[in-house]
PDB file of N, CA and C in Angstrom:
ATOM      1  N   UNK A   1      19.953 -21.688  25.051  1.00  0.00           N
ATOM      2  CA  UNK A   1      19.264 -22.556  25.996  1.00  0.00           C
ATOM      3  C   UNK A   1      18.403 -21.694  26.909  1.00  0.00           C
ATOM      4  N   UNK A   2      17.214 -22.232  27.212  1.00  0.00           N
ATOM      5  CA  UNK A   2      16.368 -21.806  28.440  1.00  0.00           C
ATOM      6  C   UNK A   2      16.042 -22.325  29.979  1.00  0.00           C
ATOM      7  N   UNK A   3      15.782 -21.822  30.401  1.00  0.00           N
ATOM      8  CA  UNK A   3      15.635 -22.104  31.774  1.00  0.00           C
ATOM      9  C   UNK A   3      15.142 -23.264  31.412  1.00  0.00           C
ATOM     10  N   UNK A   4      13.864 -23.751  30.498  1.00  0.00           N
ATOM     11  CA  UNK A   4      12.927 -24.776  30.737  1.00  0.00           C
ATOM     12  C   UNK A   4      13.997 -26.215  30.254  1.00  0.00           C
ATOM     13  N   UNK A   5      15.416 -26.093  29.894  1.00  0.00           N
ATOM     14  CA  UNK A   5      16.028 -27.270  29.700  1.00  0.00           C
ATOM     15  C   UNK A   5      16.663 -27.506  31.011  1.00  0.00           C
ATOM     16  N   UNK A   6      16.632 -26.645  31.690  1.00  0.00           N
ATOM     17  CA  UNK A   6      17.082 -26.767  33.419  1.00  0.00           C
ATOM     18  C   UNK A   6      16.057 -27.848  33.971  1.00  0.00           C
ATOM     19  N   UNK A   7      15.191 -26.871  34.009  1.00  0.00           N
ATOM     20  CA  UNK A   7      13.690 -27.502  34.539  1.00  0.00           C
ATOM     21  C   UNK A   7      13.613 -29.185  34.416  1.00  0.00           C
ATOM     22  N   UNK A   8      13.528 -29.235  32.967  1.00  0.00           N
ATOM     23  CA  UNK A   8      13.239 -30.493  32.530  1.00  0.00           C
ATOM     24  C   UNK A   8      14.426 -31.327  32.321  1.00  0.00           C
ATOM     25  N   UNK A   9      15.537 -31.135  32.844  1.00  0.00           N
ATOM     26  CA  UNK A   9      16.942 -31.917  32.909  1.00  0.00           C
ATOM     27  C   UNK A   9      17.311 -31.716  34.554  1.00  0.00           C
ATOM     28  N   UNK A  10      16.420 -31.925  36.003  1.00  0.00           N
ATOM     29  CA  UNK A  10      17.378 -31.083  36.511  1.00  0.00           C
ATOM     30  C   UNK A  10      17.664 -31.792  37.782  1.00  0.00           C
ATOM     31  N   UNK A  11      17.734 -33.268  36.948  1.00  0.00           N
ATOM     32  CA  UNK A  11      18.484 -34.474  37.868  1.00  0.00           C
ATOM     33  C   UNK A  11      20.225 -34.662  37.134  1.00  0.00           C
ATOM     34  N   UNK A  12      20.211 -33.932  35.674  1.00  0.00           N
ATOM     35  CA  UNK A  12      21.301 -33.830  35.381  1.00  0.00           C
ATOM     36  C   UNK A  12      22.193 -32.589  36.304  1.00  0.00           C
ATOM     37  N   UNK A  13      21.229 -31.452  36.400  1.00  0.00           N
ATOM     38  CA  UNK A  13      21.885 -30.133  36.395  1.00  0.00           C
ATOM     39  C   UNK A  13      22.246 -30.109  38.357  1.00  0.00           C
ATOM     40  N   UNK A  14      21.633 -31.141  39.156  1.00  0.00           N
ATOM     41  CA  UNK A  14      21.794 -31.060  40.299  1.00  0.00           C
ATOM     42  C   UNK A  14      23.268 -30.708  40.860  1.00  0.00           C
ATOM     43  N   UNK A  15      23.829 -32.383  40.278  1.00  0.00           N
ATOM     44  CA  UNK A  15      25.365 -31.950  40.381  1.00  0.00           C
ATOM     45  C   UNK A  15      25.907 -30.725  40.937  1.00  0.00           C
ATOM     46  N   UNK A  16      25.413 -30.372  39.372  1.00  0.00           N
ATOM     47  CA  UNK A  16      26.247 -28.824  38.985  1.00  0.00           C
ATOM     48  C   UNK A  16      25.987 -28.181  39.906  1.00  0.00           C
ATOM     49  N   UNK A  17      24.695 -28.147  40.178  1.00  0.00           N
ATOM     50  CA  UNK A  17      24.237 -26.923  41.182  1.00  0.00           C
ATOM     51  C   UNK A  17      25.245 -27.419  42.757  1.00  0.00           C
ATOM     52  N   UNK A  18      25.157 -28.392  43.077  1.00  0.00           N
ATOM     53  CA  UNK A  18      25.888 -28.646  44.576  1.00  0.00           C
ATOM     54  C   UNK A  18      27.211 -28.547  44.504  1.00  0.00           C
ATOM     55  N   UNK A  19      27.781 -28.586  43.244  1.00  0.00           N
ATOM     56  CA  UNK A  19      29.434 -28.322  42.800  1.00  0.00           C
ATOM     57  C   UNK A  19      29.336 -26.578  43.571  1.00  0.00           C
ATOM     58  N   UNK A  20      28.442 -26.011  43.018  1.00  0.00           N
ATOM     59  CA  UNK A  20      29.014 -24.927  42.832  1.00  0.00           C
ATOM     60  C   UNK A  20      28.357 -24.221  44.196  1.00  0.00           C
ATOM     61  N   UNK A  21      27.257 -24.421  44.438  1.00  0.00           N
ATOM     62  CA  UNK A  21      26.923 -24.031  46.100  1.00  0.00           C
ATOM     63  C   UNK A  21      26.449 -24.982  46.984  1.00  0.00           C
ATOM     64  N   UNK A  22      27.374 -25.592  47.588  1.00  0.00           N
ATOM     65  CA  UNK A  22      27.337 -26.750  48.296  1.00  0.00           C
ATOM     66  C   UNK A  22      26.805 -26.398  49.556  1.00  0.00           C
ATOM     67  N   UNK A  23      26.657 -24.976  49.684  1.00  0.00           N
ATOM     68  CA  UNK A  23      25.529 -25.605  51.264  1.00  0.00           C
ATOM     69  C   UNK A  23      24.055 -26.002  51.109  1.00  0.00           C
ATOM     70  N   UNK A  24      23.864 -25.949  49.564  1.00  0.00           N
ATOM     71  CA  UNK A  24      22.293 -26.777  49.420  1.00  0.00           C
ATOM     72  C   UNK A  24      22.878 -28.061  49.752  1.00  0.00           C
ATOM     73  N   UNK A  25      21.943 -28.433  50.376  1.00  0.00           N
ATOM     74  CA  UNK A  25      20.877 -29.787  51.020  1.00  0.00           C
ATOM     75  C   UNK A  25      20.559 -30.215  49.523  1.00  0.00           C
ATOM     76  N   UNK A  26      20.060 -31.915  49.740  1.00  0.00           N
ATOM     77  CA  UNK A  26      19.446 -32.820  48.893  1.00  0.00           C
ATOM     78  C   UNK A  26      18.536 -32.272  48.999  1.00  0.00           C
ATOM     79  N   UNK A  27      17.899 -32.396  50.103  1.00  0.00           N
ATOM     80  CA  UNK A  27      16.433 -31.999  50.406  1.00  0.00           C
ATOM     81  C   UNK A  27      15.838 -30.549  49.573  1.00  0.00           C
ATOM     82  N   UNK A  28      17.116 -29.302  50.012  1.00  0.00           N
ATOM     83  CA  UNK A  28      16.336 -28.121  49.077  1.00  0.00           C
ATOM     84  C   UNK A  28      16.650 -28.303  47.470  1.00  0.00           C
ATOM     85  N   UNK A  29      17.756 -29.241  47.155  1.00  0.00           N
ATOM     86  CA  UNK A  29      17.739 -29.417  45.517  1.00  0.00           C
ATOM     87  C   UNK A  29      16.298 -30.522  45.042  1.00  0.00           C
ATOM     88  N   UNK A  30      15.865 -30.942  46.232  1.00  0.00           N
ATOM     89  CA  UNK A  30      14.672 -31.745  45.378  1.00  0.00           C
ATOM     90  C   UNK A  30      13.430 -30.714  45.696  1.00  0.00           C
ATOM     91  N   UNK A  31      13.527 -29.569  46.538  1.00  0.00           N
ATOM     92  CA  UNK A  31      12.323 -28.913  46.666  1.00  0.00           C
ATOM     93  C   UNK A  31      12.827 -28.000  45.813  1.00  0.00           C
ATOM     94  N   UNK A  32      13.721 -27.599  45.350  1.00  0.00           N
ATOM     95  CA  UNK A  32      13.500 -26.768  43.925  1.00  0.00           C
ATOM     96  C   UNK A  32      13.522 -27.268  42.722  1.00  0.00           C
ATOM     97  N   UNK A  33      13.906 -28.474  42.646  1.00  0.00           N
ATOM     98  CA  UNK A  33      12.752 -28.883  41.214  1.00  0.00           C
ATOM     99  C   UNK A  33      13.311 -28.465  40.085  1.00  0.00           C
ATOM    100  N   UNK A  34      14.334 -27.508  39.833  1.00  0.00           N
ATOM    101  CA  UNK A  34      14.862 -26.825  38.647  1.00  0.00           C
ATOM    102  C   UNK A  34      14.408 -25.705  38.937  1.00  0.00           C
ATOM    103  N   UNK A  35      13.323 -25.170  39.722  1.00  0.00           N
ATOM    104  CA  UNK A  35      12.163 -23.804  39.132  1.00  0.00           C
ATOM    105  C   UNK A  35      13.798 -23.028  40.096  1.00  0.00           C
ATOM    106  N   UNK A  36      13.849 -22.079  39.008  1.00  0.00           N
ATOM    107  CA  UNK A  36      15.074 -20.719  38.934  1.00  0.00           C
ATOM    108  C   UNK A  36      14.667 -19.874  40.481  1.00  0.00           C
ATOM    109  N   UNK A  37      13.116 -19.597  40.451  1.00  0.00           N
ATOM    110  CA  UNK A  37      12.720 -18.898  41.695  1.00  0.00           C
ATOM    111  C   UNK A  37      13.099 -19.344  43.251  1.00  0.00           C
ATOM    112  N   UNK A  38      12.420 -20.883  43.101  1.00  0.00           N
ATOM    113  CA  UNK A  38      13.127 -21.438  44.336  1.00  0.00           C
ATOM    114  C   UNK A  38      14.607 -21.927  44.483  1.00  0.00           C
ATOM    115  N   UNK A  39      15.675 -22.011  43.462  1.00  0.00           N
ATOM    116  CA  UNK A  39      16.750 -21.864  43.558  1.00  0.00           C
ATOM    117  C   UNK A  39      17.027 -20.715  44.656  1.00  0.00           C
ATOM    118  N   UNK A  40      16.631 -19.426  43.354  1.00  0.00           N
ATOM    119  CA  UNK A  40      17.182 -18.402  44.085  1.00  0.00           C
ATOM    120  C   UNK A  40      16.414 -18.102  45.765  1.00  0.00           C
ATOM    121  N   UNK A  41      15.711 -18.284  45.978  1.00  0.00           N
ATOM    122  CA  UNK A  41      15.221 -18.175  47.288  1.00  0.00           C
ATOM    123  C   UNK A  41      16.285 -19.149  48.624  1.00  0.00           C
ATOM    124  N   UNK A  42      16.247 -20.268  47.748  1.00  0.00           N
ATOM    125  CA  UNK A  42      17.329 -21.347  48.787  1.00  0.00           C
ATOM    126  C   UNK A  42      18.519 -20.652  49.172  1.00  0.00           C
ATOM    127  N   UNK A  43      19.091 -20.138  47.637  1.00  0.00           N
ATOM    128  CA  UNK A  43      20.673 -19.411  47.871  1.00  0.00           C
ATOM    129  C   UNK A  43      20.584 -18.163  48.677  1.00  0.00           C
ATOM    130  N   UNK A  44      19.120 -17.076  48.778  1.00  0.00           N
ATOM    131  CA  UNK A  44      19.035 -16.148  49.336  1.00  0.00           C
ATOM    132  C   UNK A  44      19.118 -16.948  51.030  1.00  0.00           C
ATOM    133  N   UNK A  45      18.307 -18.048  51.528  1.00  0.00           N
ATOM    134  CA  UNK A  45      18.193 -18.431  52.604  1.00  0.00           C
ATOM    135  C   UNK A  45      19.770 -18.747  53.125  1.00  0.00           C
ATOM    136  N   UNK A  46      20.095 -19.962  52.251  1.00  0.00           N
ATOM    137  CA  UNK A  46      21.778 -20.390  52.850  1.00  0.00           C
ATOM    138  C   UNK A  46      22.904 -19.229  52.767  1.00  0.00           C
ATOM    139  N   UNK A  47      22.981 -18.647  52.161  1.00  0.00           N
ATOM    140  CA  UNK A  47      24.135 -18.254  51.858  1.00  0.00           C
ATOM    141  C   UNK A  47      23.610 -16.162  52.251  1.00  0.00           C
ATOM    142  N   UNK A  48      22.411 -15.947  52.496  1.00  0.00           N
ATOM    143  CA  UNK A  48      22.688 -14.362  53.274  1.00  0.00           C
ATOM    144  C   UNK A  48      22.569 -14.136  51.940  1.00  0.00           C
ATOM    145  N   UNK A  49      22.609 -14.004  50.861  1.00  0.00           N
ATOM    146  CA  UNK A  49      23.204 -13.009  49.550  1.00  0.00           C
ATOM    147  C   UNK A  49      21.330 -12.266  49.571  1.00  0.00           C
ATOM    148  N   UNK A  50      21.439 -10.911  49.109  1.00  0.00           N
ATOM    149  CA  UNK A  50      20.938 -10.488  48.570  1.00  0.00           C
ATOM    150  C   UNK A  50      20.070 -10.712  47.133  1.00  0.00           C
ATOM    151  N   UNK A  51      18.684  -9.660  46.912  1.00  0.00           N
ATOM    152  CA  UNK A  51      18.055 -10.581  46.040  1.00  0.00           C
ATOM    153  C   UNK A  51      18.975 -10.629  44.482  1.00  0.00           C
ATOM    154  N   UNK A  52      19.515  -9.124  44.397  1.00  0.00           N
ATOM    155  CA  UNK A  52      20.402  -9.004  43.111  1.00  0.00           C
ATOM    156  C   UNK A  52      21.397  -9.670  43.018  1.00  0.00           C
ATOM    157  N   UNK A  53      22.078 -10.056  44.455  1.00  0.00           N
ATOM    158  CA  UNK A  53      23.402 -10.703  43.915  1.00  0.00           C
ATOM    159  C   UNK A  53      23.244 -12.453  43.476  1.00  0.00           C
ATOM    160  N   UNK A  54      21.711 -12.931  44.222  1.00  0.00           N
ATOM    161  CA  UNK A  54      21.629 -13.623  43.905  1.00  0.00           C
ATOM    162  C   UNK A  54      21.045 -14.459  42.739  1.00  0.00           C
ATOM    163  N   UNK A  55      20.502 -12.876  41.644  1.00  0.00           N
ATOM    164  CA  UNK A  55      20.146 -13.445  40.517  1.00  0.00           C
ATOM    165  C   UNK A  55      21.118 -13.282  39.791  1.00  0.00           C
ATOM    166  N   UNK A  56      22.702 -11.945  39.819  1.00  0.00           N
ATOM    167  CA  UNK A  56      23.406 -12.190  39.048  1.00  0.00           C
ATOM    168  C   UNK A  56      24.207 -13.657  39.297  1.00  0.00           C
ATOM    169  N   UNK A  57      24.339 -14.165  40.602  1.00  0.00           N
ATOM    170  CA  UNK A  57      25.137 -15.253  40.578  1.00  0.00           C
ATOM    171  C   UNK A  57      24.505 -16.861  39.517  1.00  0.00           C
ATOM    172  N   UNK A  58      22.700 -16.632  39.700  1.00  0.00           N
ATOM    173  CA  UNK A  58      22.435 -17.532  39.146  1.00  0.00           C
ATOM    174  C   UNK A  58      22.670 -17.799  37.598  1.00  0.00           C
ATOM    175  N   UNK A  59      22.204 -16.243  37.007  1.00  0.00           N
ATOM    176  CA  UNK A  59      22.903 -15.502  35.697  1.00  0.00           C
ATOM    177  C   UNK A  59      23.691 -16.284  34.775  1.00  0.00           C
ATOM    178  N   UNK A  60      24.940 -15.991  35.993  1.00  0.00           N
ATOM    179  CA  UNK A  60      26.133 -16.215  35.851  1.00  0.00           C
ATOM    180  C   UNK A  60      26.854 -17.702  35.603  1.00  0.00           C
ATOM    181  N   UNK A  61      26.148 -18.567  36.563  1.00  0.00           N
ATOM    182  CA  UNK A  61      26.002 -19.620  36.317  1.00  0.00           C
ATOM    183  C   UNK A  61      25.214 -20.365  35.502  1.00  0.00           C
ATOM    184  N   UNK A  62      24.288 -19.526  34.862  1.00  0.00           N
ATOM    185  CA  UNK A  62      23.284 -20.350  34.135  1.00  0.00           C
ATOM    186  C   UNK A  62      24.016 -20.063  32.207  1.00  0.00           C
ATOM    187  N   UNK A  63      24.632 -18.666  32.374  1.00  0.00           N
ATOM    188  CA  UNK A  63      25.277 -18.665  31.406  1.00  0.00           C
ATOM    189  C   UNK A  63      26.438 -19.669  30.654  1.00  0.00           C
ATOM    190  N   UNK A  64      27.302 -20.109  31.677  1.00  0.00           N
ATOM    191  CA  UNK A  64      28.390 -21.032  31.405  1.00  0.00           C
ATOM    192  C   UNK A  64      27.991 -22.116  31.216  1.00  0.00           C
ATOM    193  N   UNK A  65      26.603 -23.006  31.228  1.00  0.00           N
ATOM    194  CA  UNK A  65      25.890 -24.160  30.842  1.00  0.00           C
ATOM    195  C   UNK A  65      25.710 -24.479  29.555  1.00  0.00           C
ATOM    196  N   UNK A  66      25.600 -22.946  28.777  1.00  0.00           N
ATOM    197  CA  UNK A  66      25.569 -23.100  27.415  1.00  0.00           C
ATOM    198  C   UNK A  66      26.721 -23.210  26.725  1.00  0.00           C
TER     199      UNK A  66
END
């Protein structure tokens, strides 16, 4: 799977995403749209993480989808 089934599924994948880092807002899950970049920028904003930890976390999570 690719990012672009995120993208284009990602009123399914919302959920998931607020399951797993719930200090996103509605508001920043509809301003990221699926796009991976502004994910990771939101999680860099809420949550303090760094830019690496926050692409392995996305990674990480994007791995277990498949």
């Amino acid at each position: 799977m690719d990012w672009n089934r995120v993208e284009g599924n990602w009123k399914q994948f919302k959920g998931n995403v607020k399951e797993k880092w719930g200090k996103l807002t509605d508001d920043d899950l509809n301003v990221i749209e699926g796009r991976r970049d502004q994910l990771e920028g939101k999680l860099q904003e809420r949550y303090g993480y760094a830019k690496d930890q926050v692409r392995k976390d996305v990674d990480d999570w994007f791995s277990k989808l498949k």
